[in-house]
Protein backbone atom coordinates (compact mmCIF):
# COMPACT_ATOMS: atom_id res chain seq x y z
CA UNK A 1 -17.97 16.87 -12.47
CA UNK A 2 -15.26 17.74 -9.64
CA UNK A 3 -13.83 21.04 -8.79
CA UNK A 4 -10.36 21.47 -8.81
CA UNK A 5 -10.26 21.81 -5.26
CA UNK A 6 -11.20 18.49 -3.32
CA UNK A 7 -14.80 18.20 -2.43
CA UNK A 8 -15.25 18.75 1.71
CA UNK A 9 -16.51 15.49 2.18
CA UNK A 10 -14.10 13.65 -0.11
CA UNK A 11 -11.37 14.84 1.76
CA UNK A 12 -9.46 12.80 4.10
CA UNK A 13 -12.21 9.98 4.22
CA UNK A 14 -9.30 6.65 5.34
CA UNK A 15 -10.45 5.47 9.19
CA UNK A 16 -7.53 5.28 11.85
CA UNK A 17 -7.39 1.73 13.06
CA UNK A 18 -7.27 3.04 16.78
CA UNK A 19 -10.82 2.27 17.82
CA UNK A 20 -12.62 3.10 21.16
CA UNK A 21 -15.00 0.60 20.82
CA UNK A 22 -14.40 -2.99 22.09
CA UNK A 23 -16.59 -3.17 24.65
CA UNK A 24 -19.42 -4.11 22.10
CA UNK A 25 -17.26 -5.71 19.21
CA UNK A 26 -19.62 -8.13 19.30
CA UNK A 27 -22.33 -6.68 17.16
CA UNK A 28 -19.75 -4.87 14.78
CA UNK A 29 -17.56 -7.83 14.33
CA UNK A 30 -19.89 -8.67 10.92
CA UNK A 31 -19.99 -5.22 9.81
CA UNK A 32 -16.28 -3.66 9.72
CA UNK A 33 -13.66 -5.40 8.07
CA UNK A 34 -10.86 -4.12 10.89
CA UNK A 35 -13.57 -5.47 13.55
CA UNK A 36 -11.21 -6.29 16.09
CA UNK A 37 -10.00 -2.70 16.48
CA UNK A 38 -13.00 -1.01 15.03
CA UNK A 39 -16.29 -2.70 16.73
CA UNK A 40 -19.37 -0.26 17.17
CA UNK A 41 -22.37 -1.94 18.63
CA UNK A 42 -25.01 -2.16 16.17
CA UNK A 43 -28.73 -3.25 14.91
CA UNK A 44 -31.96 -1.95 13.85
CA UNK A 45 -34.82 -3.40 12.36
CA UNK A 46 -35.76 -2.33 8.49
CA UNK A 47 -38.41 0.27 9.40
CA UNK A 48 -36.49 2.45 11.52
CA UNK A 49 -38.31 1.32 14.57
CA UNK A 50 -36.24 2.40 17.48
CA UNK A 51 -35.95 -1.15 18.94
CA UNK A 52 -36.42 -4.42 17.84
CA UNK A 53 -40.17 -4.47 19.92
CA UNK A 54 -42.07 -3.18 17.30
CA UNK A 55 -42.46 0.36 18.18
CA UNK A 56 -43.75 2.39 15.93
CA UNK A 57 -42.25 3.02 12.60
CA UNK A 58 -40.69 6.24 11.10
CA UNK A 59 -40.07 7.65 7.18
CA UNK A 60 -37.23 9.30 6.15
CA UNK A 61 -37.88 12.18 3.80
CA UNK A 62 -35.25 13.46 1.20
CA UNK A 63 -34.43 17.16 1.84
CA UNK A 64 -32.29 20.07 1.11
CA UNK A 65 -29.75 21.75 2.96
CA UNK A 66 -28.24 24.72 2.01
CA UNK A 67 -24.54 25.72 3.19
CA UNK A 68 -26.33 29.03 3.18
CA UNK A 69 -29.52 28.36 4.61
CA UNK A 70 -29.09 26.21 7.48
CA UNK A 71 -32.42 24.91 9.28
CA UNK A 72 -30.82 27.22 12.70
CA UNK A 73 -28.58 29.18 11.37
CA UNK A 74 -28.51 31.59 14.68
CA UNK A 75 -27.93 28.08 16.70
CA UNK A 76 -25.06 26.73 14.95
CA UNK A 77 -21.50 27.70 13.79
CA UNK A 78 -21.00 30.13 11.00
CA UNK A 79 -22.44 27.57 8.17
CA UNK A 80 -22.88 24.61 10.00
CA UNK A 81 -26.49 24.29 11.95
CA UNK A 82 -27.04 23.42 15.51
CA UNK A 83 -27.49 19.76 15.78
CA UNK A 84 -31.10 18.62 15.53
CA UNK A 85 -32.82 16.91 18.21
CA UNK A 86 -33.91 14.00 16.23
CA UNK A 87 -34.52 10.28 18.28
CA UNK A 88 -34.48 8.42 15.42
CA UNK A 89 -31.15 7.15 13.99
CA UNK A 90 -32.17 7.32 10.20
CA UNK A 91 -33.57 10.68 10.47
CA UNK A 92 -30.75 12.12 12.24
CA UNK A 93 -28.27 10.61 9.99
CA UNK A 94 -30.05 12.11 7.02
CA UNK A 95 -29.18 15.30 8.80
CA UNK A 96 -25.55 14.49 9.63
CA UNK A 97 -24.25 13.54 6.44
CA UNK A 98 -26.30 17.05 4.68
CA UNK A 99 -23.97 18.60 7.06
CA UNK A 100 -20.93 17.27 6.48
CA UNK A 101 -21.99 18.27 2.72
CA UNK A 102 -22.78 21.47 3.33
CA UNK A 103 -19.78 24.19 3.87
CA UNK A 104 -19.38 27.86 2.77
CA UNK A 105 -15.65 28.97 2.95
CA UNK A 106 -17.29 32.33 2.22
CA UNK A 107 -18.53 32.94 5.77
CA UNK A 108 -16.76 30.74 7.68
CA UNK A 109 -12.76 29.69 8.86
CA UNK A 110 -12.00 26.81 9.41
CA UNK A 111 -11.83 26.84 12.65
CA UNK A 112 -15.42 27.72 13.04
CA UNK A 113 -16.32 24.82 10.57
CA UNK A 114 -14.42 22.04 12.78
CA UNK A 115 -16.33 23.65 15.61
CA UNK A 116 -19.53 23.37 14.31
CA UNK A 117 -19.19 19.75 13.37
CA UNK A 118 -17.80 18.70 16.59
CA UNK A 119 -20.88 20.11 18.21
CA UNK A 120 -23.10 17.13 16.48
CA UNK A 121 -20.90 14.38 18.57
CA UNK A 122 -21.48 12.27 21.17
CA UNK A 123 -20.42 13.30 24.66
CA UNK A 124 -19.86 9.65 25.71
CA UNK A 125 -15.84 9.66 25.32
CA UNK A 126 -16.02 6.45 25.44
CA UNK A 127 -17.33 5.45 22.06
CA UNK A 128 -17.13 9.60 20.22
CA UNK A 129 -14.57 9.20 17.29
CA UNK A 130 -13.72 12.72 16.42
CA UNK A 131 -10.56 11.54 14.16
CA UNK A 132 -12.50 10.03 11.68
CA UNK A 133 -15.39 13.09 11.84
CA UNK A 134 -13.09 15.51 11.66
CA UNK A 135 -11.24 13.92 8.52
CA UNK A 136 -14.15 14.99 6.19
CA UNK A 137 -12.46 18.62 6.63
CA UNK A 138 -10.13 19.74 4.21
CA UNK A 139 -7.01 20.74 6.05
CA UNK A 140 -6.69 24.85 6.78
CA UNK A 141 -4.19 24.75 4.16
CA UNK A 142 -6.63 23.84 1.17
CA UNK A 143 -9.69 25.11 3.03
CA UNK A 144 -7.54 28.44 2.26
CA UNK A 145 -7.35 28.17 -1.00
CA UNK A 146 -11.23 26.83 -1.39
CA UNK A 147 -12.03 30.22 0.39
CA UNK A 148 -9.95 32.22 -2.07
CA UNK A 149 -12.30 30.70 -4.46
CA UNK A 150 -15.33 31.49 -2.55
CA UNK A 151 -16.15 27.64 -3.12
CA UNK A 152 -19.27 26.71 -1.04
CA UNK A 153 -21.44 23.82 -1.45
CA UNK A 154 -25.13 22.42 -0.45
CA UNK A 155 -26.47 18.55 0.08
CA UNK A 156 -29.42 17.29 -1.06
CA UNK A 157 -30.28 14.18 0.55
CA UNK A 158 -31.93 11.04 -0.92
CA UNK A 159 -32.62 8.74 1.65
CA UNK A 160 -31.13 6.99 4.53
CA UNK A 161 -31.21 2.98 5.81
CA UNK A 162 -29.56 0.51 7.73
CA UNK A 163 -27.13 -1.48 6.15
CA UNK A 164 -27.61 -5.46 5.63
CA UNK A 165 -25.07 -6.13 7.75
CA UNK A 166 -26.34 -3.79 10.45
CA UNK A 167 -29.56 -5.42 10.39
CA UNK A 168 -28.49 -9.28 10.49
CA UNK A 169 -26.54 -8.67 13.68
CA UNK A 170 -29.63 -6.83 15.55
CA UNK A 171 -31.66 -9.96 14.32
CA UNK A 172 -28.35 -12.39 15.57
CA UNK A 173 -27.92 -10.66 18.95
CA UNK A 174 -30.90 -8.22 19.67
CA UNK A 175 -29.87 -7.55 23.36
CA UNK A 176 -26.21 -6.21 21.92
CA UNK A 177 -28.00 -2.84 20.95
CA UNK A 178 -28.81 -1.79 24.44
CA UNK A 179 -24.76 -1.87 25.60
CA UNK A 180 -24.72 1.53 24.00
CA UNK A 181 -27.23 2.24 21.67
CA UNK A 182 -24.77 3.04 18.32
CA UNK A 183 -26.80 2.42 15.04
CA UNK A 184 -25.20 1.98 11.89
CA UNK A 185 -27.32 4.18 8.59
CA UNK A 186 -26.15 4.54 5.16
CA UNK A 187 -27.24 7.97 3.61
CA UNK A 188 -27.01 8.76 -0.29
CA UNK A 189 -27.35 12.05 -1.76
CA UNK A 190 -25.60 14.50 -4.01
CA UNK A 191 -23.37 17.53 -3.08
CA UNK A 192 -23.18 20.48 -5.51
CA UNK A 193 -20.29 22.61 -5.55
CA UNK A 194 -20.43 26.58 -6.52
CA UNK A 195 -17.22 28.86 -6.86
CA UNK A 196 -15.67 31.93 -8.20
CA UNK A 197 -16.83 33.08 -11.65
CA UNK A 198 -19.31 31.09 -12.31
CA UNK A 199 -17.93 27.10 -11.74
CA UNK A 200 -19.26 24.82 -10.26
CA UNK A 201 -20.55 21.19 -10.59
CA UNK A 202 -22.32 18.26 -8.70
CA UNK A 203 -21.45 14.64 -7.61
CA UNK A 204 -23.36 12.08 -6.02
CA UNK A 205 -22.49 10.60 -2.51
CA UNK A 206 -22.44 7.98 -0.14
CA UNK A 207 -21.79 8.05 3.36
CA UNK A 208 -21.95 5.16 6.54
CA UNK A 209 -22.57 7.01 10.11
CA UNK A 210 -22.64 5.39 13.34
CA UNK A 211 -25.02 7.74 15.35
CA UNK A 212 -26.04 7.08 19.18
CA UNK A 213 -29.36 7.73 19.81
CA UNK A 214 -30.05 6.12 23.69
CA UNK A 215 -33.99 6.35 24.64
CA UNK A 216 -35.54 9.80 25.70
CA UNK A 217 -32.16 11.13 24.24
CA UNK A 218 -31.35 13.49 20.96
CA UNK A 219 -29.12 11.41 18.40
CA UNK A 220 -25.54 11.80 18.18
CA UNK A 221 -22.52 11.91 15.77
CA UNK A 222 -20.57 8.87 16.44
CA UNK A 223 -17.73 8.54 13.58
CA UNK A 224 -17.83 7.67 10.56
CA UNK A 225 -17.88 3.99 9.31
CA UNK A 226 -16.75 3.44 5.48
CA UNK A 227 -15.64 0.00 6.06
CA UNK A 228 -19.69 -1.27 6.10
CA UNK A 229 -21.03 -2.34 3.47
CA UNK A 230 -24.21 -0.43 2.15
């Protein structure tokens, strides 16, 4: 069921083709379909270990997040929580994309929601691509009229993993992840929608993230990557 609004994260979801990321095309020329202008490097073995060594494995856990209820509410912006300091890809991506699906026009302007979000990316200029982040947000035009509506919505996350792709490159050229440490996850969920008098309604979702986590560093937002396949 959709609102009559569009959805927060269904908004604006096409990719510019203006990339920042040739220096490790490489590893992302099997994974995006617009490689050439669009390479991220990426890799990762099947059990979220944080290199292909055989470190020690992680689990991703489905949770809820609540545009209302925010894990730091007092850390973040309005209804967007402080990033997390996660170091592993899958776990932090979990948390990403439960963001992205989380908003509250009731509490908070649009201004304060793009603020919020942009806090989650990268500060490596180099490789951060804000335009396709940032296209997940309605424009202040309809994020008006959502608010009018007192439309807010909450994410409940399934699970997260690496794509196919993803993982054949690490497995073709291992040493590619180290250039800059961008991993590619896939994280499926559902978002439910709540508004004025009583509507409301639920869809499921799908997101790809590219997410930097470097060793002894928090994760980081990266863009958003709906050319790879799941």
């Amino acid at each position: 069921m959709r609102n009559r609004f569009s959805s927060l994260s269904g908004h604006g979801a096409g990719w510019s083709a203006n990339r920042r990321f040739t220096l490790i095309a490489i590893a992302l020329a099997t994974l995006l379909a617009t490689a050439a202008a669009t390479a991220y490097c990426v890799g990762r073995g099947e059990n979220h270990s944080p290199s292909a060594s055989g470190a020690p494995a992680t689990t991703s856990t489905p949770h809820t997040a609540s545009s209302t209820d925010p894990q730091n509410p007092s850390a973040g912006t309005g209804s967007v929580p402080a990033p997390p300091r996660f170091s592993d890809p899958v776990t932090f991506a979990e948390a990403a994309a439960s963001m992205l699906w989380s908003y509250d026009t009731r509490t908070t302007s649009h201004e304060r929601q793009l603020a919020g979000i942009e806090a989650w990316m990268t500060a490596e200029s180099q490789y951060s691509d804000w335009t396709s982040v940032s296209a997940q947000m309605p424009d202040p035009t309809l994020w008006s009229r959502m608010a009018d509506q007192k439309q807010h919505a909450e994410a409940t996350v399934a699970e997260g993993h690496y794509p196919a792709a993803f993982k054949q490159a690490l497995a073709e050229n291992p040493s590619e992840i180290t250039k800059a440490y961008i991993y590619a996850v896939t994280v499926t969920g559902k978002q439910t929608i709540t508004w004025a008098k009583g509507g409301g309604g639920a869809e499921n979702r799908s997101i790809t993230l590219a997410v930097q986590c470097r060793p002894s560093t928090d994760c980081s937002l990266v863009a958003i990557a709906p050319n790879v396949a799941p």
